[in-house]
Protein backbone atom coordinates (compact mmCIF):
# COMPACT_ATOMS: atom_id res chain seq x y z
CA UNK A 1 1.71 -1.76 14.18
CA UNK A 2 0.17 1.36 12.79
CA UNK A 3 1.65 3.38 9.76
CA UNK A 4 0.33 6.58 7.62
CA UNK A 5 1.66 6.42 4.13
CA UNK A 6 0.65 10.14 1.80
CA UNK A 7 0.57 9.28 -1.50
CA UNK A 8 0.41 13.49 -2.43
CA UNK A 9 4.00 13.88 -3.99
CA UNK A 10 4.00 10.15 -5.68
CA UNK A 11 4.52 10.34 -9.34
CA UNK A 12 5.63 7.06 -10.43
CA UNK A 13 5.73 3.10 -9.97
CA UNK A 14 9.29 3.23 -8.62
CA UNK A 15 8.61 5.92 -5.87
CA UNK A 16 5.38 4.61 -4.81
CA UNK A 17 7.05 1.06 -4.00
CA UNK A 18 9.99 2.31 -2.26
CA UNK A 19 7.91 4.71 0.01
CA UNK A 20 5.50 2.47 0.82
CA UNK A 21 8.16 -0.78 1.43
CA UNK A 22 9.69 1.76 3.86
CA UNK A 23 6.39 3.06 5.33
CA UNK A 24 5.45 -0.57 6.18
CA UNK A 25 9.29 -1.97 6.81
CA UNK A 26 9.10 -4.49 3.88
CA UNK A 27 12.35 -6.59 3.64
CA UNK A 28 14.65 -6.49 1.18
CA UNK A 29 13.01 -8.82 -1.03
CA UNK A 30 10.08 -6.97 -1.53
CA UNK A 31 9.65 -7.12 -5.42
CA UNK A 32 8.56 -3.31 -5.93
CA UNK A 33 5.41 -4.94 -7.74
CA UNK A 34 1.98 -5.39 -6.77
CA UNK A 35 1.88 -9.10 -6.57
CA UNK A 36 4.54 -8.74 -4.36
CA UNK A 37 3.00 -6.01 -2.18
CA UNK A 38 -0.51 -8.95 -1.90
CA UNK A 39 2.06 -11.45 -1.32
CA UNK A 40 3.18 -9.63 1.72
CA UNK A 41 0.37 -8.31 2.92
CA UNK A 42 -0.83 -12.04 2.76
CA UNK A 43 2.26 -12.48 5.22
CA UNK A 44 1.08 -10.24 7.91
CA UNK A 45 0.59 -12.17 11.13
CA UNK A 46 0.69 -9.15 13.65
CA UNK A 47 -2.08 -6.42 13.48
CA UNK A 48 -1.80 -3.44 11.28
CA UNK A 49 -3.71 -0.48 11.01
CA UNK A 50 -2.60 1.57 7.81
CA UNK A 51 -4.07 4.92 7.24
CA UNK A 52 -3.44 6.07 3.40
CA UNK A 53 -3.26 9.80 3.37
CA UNK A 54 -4.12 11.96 0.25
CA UNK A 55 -5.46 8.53 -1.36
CA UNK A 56 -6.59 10.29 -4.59
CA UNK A 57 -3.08 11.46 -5.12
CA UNK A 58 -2.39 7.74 -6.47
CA UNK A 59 -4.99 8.00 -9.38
CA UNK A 60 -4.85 11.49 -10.22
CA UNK A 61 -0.95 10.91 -10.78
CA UNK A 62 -0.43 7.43 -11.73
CA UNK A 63 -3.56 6.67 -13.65
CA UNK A 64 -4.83 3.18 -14.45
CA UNK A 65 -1.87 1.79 -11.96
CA UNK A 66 -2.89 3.78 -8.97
CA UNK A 67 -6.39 2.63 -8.95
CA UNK A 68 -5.02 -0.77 -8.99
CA UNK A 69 -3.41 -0.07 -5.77
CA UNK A 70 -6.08 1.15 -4.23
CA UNK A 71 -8.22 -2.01 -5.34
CA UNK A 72 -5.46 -4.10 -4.29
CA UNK A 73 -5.55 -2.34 -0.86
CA UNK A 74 -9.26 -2.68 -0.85
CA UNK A 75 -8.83 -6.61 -1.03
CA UNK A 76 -6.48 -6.69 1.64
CA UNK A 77 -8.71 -5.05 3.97
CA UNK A 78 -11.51 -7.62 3.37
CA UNK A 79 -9.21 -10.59 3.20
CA UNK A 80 -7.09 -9.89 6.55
CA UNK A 81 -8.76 -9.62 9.61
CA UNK A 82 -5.61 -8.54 11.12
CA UNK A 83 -5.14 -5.64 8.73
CA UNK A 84 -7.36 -2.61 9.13
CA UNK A 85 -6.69 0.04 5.70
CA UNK A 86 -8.37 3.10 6.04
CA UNK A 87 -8.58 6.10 3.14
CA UNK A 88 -8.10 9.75 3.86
């Protein structure tokens, strides 16, 4: 699977997590936290290759939080073979 999520016009927790559960066709019990967003990224069986557009949109507008994200995503790419993240 390949997916582009743009984090330009993402203000808050809330938005981020339902964009990005849609961008990457989460299911419904997707906990709109970032635990939960490892936790299924752990999941993953099938290849992925996610390209994250506008990637300092997510620090410049939700601080402390969006560079947690970005760490998180960071780790994923290391841990998951499968999963290629790349940072525009």
């Amino acid at each position: 699977m390949n997916a582009t999520f743009d984090a330009k016009n993402i203000h808050d927790k809330t938005t981020f997590h339902r964009r990005f559960k849609h961008a990457l066709r989460f299911q419904n019990y997707y906990g709109h936290n970032l635990d939960a967003l490892y936790d299924l990224f752990m999941e993953i069986q099938s290849d992925l290759t996610l390209v994250i557009v506008n990637t300092e949109s997510l620090s410049n507008n939700l601080g402390a939080y969006g560079e947690s994200i970005v760490d998180l995503l960071k780790t994923v790419n290391l841990q998951k073979a499968n999963i290629t993240i790349k940072f525009n």
